[in-house]
Protein backbone atom coordinates (compact mmCIF):
# COMPACT_ATOMS: atom_id res chain seq x y z
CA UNK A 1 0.00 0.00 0.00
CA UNK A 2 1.46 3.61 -0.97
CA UNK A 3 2.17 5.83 2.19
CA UNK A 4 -0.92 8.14 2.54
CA UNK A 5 -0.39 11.88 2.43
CA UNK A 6 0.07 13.89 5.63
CA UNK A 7 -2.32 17.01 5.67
CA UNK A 8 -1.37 20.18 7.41
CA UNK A 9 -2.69 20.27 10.71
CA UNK A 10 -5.68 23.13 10.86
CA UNK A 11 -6.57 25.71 13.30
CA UNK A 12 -10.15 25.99 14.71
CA UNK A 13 -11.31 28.21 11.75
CA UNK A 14 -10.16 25.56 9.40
CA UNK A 15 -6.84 27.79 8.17
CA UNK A 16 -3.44 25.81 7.84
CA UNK A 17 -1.39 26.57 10.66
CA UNK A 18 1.05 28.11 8.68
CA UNK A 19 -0.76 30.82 7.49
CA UNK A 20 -1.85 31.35 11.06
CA UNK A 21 1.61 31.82 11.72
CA UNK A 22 2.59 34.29 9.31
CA UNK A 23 -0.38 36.52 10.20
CA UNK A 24 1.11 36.66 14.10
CA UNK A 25 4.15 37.39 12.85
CA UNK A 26 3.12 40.31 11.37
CA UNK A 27 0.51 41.31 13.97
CA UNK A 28 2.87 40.52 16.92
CA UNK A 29 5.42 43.36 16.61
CA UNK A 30 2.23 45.88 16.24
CA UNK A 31 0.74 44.87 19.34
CA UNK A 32 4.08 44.67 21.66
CA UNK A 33 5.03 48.18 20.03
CA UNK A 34 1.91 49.55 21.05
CA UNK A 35 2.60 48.72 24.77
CA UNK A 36 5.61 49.64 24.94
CA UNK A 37 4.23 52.99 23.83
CA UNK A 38 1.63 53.20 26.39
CA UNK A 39 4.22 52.29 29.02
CA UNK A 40 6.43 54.88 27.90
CA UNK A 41 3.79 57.64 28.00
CA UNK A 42 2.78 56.50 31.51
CA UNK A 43 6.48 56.69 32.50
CA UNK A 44 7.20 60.08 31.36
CA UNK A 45 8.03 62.85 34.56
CA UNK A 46 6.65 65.94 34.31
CA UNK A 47 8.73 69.15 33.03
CA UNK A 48 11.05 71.12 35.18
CA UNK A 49 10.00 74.18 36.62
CA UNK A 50 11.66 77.14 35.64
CA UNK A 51 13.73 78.21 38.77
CA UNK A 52 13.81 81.88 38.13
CA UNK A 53 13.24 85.32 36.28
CA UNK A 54 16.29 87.24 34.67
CA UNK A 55 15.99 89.54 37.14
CA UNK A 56 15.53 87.45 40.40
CA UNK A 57 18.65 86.26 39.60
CA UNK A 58 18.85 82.12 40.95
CA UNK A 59 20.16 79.27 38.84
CA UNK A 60 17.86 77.58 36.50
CA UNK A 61 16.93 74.25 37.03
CA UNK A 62 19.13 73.27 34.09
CA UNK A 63 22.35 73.89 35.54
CA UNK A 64 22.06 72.60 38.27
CA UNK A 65 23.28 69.51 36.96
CA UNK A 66 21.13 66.73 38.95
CA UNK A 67 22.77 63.87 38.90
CA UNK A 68 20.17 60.91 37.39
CA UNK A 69 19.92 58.24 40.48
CA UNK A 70 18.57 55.53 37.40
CA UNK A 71 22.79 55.77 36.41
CA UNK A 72 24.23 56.02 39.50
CA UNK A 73 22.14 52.91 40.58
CA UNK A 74 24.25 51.39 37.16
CA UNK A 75 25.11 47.60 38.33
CA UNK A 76 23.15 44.83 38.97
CA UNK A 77 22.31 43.07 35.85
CA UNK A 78 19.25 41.42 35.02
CA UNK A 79 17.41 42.88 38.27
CA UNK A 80 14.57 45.44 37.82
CA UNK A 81 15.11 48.86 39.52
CA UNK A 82 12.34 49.99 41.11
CA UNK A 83 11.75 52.95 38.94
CA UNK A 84 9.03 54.66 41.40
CA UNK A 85 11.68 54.80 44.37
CA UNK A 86 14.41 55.84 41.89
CA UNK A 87 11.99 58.42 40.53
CA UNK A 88 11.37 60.21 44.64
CA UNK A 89 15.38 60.08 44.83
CA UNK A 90 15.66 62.26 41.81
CA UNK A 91 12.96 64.68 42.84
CA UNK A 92 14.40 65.08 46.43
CA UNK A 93 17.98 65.91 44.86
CA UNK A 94 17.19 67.97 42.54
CA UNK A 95 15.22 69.84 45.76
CA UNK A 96 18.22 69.97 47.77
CA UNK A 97 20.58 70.88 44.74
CA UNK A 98 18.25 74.00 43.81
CA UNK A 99 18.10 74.96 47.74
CA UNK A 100 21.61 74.83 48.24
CA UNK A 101 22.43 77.12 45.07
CA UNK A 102 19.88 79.68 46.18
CA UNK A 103 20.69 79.94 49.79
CA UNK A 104 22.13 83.31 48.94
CA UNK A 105 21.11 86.52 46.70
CA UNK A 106 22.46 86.42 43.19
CA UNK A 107 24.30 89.84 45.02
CA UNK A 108 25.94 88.54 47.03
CA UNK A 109 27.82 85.36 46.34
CA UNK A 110 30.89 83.16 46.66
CA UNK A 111 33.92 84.67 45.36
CA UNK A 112 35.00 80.89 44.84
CA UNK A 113 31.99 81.04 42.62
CA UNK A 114 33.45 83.37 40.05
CA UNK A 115 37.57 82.44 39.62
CA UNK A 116 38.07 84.65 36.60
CA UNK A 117 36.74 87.64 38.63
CA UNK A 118 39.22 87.61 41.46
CA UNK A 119 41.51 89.63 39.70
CA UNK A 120 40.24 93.36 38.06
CA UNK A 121 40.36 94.78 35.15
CA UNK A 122 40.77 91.67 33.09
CA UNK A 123 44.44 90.98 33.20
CA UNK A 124 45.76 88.52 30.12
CA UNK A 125 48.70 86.60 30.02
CA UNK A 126 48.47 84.39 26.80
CA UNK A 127 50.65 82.35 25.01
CA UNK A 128 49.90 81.91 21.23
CA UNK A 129 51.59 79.78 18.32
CA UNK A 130 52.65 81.87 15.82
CA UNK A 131 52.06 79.35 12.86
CA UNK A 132 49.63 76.40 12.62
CA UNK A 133 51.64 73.19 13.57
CA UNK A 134 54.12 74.94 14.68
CA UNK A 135 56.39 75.45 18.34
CA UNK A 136 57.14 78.71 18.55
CA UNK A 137 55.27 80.65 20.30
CA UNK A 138 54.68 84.38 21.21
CA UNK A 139 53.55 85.20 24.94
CA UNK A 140 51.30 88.32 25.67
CA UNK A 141 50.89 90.21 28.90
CA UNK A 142 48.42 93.20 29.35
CA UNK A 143 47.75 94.52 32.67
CA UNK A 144 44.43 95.58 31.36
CA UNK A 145 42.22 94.87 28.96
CA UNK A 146 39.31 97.77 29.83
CA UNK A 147 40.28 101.24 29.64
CA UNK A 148 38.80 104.58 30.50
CA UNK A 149 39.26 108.58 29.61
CA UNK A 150 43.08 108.85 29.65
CA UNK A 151 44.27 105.13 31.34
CA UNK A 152 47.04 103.15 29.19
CA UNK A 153 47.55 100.10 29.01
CA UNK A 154 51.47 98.24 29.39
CA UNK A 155 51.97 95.32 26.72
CA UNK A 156 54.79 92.95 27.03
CA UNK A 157 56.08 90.48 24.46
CA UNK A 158 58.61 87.50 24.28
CA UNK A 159 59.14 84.76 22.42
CA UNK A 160 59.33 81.47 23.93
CA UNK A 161 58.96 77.07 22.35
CA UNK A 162 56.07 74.81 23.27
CA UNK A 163 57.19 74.08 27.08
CA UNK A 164 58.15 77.54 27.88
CA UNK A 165 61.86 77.76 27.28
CA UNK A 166 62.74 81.67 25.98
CA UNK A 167 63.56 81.80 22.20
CA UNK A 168 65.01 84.97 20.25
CA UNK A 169 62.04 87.33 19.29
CA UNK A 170 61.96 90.08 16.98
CA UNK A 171 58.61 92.19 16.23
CA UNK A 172 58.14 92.82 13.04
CA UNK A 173 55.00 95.53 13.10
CA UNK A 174 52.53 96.44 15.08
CA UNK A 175 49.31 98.35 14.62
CA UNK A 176 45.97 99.35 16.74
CA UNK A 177 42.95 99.51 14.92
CA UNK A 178 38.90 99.52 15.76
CA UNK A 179 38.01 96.00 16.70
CA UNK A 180 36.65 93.70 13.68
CA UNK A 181 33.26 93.33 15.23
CA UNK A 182 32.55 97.14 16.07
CA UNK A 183 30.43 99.33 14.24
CA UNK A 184 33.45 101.64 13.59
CA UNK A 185 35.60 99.35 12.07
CA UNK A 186 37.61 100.84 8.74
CA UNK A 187 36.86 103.85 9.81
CA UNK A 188 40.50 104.75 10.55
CA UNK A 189 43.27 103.72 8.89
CA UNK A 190 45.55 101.55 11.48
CA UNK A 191 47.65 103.56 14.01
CA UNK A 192 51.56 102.45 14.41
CA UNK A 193 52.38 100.85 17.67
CA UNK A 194 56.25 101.08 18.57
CA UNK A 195 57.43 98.47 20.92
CA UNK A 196 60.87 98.30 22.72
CA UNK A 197 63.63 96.01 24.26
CA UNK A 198 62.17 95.27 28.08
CA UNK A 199 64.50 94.00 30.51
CA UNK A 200 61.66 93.82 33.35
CA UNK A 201 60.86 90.86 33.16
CA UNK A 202 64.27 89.63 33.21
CA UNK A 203 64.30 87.73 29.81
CA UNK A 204 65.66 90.67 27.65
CA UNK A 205 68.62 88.47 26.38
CA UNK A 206 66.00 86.34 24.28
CA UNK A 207 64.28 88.98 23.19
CA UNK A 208 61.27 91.04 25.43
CA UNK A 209 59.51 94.12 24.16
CA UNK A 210 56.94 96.32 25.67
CA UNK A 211 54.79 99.39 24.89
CA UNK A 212 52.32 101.65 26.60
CA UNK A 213 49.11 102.18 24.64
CA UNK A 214 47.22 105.28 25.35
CA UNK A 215 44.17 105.52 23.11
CA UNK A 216 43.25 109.03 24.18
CA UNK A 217 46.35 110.26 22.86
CA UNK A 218 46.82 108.18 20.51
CA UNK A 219 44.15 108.28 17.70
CA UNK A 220 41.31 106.42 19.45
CA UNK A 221 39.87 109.71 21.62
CA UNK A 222 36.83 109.82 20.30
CA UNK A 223 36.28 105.81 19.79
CA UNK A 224 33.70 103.78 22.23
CA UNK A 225 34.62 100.23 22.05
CA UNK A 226 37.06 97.63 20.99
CA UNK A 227 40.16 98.02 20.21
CA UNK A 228 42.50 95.58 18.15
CA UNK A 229 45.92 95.60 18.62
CA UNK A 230 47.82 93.19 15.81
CA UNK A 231 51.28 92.00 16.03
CA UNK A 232 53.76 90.52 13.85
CA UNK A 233 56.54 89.04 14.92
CA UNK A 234 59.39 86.08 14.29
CA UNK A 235 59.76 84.02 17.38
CA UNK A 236 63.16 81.13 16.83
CA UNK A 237 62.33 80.23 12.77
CA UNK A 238 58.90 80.74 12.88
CA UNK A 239 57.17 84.23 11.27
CA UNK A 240 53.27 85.22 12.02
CA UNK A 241 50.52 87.23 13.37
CA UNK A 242 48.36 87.53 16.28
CA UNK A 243 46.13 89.89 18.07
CA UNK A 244 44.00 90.94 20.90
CA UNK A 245 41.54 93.38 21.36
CA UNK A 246 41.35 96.20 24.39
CA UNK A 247 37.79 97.83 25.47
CA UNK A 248 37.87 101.61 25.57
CA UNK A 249 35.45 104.45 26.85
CA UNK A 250 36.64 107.87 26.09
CA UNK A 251 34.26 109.24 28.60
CA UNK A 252 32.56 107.85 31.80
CA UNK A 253 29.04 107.99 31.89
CA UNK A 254 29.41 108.17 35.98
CA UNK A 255 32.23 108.10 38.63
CA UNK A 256 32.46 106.97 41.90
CA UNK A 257 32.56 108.93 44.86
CA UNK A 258 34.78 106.42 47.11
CA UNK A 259 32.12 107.62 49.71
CA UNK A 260 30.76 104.17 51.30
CA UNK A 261 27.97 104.75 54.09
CA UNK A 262 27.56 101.49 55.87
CA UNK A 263 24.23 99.91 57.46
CA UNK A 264 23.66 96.61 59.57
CA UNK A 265 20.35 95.51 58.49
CA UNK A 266 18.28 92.71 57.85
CA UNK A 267 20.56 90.57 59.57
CA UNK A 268 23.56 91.40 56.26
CA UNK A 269 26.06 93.99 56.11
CA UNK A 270 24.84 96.82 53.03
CA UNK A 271 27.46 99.17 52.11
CA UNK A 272 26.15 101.78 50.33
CA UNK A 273 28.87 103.44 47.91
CA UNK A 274 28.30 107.24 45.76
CA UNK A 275 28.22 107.45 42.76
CA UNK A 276 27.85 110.98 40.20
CA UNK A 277 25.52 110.11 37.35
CA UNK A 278 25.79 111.86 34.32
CA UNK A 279 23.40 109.17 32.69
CA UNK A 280 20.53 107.40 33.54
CA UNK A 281 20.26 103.68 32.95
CA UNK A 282 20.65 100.45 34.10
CA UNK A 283 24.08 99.95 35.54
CA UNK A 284 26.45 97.21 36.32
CA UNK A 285 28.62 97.10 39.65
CA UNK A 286 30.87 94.54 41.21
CA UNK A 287 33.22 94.44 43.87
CA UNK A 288 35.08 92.15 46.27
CA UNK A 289 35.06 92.21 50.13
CA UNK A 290 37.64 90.40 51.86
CA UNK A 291 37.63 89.06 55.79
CA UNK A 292 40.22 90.45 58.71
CA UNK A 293 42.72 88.03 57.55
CA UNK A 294 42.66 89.02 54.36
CA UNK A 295 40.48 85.91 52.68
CA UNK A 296 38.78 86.92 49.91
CA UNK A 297 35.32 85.11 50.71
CA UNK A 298 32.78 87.56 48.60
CA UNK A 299 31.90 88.71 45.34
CA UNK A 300 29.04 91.43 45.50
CA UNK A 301 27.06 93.10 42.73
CA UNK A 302 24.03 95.41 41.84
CA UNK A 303 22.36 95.26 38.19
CA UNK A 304 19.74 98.14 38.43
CA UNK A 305 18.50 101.28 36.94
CA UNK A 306 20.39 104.42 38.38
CA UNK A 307 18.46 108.45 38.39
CA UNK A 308 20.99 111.22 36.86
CA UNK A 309 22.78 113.07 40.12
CA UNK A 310 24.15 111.96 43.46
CA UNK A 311 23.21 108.45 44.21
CA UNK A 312 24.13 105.40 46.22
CA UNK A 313 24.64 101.87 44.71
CA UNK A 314 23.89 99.43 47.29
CA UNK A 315 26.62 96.77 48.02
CA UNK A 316 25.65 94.13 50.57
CA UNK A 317 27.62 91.19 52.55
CA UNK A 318 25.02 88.64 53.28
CA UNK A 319 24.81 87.78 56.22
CA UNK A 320 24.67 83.53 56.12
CA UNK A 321 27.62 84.19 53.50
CA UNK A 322 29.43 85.83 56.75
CA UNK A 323 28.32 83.59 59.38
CA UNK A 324 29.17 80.24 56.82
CA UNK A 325 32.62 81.28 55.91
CA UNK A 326 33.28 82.27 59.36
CA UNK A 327 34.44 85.25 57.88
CA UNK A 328 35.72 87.75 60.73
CA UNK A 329 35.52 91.59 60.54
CA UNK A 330 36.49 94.37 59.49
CA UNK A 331 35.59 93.39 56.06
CA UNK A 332 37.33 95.20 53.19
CA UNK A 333 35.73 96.31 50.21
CA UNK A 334 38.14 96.33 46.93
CA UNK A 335 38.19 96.15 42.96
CA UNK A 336 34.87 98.10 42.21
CA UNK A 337 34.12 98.03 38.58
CA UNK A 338 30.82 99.32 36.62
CA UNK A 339 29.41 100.05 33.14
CA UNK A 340 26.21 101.69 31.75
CA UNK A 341 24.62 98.38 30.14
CA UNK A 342 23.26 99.83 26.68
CA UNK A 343 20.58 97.38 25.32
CA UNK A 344 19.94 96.50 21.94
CA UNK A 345 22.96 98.30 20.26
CA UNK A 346 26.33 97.88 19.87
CA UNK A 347 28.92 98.48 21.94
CA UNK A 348 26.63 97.43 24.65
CA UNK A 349 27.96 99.39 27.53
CA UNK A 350 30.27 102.48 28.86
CA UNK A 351 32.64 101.97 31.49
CA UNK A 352 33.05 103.66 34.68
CA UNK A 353 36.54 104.26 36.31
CA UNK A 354 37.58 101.63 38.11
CA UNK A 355 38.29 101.96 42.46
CA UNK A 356 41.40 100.21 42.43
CA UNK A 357 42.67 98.86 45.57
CA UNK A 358 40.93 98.84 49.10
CA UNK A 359 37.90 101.41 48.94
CA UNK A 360 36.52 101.14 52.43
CA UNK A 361 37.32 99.14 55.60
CA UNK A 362 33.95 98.32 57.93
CA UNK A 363 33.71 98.31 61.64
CA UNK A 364 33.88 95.28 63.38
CA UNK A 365 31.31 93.48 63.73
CA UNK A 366 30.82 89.97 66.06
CA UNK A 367 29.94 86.95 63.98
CA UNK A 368 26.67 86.08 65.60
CA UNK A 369 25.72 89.98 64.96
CA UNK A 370 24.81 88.51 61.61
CA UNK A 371 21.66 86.63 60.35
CA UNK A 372 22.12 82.65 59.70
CA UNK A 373 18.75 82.49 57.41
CA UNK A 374 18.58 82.09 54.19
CA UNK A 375 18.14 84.23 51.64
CA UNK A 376 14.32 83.96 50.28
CA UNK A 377 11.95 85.55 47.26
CA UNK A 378 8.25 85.36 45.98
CA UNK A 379 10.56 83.28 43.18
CA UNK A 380 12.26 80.85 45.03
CA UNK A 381 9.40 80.25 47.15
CA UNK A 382 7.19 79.13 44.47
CA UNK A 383 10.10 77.00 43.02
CA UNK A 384 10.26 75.79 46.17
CA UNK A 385 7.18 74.45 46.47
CA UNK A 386 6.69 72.96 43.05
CA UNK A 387 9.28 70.74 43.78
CA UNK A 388 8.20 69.78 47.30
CA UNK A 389 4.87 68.78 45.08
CA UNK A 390 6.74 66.65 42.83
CA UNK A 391 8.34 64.85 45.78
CA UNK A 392 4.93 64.21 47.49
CA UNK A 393 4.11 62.64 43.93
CA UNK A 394 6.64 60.61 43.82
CA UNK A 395 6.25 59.36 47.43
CA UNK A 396 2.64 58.49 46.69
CA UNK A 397 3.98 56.44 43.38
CA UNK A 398 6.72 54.92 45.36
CA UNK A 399 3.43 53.82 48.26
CA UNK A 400 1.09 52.75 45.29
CA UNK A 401 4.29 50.22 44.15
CA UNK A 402 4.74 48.57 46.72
């Protein structure tokens, strides 16, 4: 007898299997992408809250830099985290980060906070290679880079290779000229700049040159703005060109009395220094206050608008900054610098003469004469409490989990 024929084996509705099969493997993928979806959606945390205005002046949520507890958690293959507890972790850090950022005014803050502001008046000292792939390479000093009325600037030069051994320099030319990205520019022609053999710095023998630019009195009286100052030079074997630009205002729009009127109040230390205004506008003041042992442990500012005549810029020393840095009096105030911030045009401000130096020294004051609380606004009190909502969210996720 001949072997019979083997039929497909059918489904319920009478369909080969096979057929079946295909279909699920199409259908399958559909389904399973469509929960994942759903789970996804369900997953998703609510925005961040915008931590501030421009004006109130604390960090935005975004740089605060939360650290994610889902990657720090990182290790244990092949278990589960449990995303609801991971979820409250996150939401109670990123309360403590934005409470610790904010427990002063954006006036009064950390000098640690704000390393490239210890110093005044911008002082550079840059090396730069003089060719592309090359080693030689030309070092500039500036003891300034903002100027004011009839202040100078003192440039050095030297040549020097890639690890800071002196090499034979000669300068070539030099020229000043209004700063590429000024409004002015091309308007003059470039002004000579003559530099000399300078033994200060005790490196003539290889070659050291400095100059003193003046741009009141020399071509650039009338100019508000940048400045670029181009150099070229041959440094060991190696010819090029480099420059840097200088910020000038011919005339202040204000000075500073160096009158400072100080007030204990509100639990802080406000020192309230004059100012002449010749005009209104919003203007821009910082300055640093060091401790009795001469710490530097605060960098203070004001960003407001300022009436024409004799005013007072108020310059305060919070007090939980005092009483956290332990920071003994008399305090010193130093370094104040200010512009005129001109919005929407370009250049964008006018500088005021610099107080160089120690401009007042307080009374002294006992440590526990100062408040301990922290500083608070209608903004950071809202923040505040949007995130101590998300938290209670999360805590009643984490509850519903278990």
């Amino acid at each position: 007898m001949a072997p019979s024929k083997r039929r497909p084996a059918r489904s319920p509705s009478g369909r080969p299997a096979t057929k079946q099969a295909r279909r699920w493997l199409v259908v399958l993928p559909l389904v399973l992408g469509g929960v994942l979806l759903v789970l996804l959606v369900r997953r998703r945390e609510p925005p961040p809250v915008e931590s501030s205005s421009a004006h109130d002046g604390a960090p935005r949520l975004a740089a605060l830099a939360i650290p994610d507890p889902v990657a720090d958690r990182g290790g244990d293959k092949g278990v589960e985290p449990d995303l609801a507890a991971l979820r409250l972790e996150r939401a109670q850090r990123t309360l403590d980060s934005y409470v610790q950022a904010t427990k002063y005014p954006p006036t009064s803050r950390p000098l640690s906070e704000h390393p490239d502001q210890i110093e005044p008046l911008n002082k550079v000292d840059h090396r730069q290679l003089l060719a592309r792939g090359g080693q030689s390479r030309l070092r500039l000093r500036y003891d300034r880079s903002v100027l004011v009325g009839d202040d100078a600037v003192m440039i050095r030069l030297s040549g020097e290779d890639s690890v800071g051994n002196p090499l034979p320099c000669e300068i070539i030319s030099a020229s000043a000229t209004e700063a590429p990205f000024g409004p002015d520019t091309g308007r003059h022609g470039p002004v000579p700049v003559s530099f000399t053999v300078d033994g200060s710095g005790g490196d003539a023998v290889a070659g050291s040159f400095a100059t003193r630019f003046q741009p009141a009195r020399q071509g650039f009286a009338q100019h508000l703005g940048g400045i670029r100052i181009t150099v070229r030079a041959r440094v060991g074997d190696e010819e090029g060109a480099t420059g840097f630009d200088v910020y000038y205002t011919p005339t202040p729009p204000a000075v500073f009395t160096r009158a400072v009127r100080e007030v204990l109040e509100h639990g802080s230390l406000s020192l309230y220094l004059g100012i002449d205004v010749h005009k209104a506008g919003r203007y821009v003041v910082t300055a640093r206050a060091d401790d009795a042992t001469g710490n530097g442990f605060a960098y203070l500012s004001f960003n407001d608008e300022v009436q024409e005549g004799a005013r007072e810029i108020p310059l305060v020393v919070f007090g939980k900054l005092i009483r956290d840095r332990h920071a003994g009096a008399p305090f010193r105030l130093h370094d104040v610098e200010g512009f005129l911030l001109k919005e929407d045009t370009d250049p964008d401000r006018e500088l005021v003469q610099p107080l160089l130096g120690t401009v007042y020294t307080t009374r002294v004051y006992p440590e526990s004469g100062f408040s301990d609380e922290e500083w608070q606004s209608e903004q950071r009190t809202r923040n505040i409490d949007e995130f101590t909502r998300t938290i209670e969210d999360a805590k009643q996720q984490a509850a519903g989990a278990r």
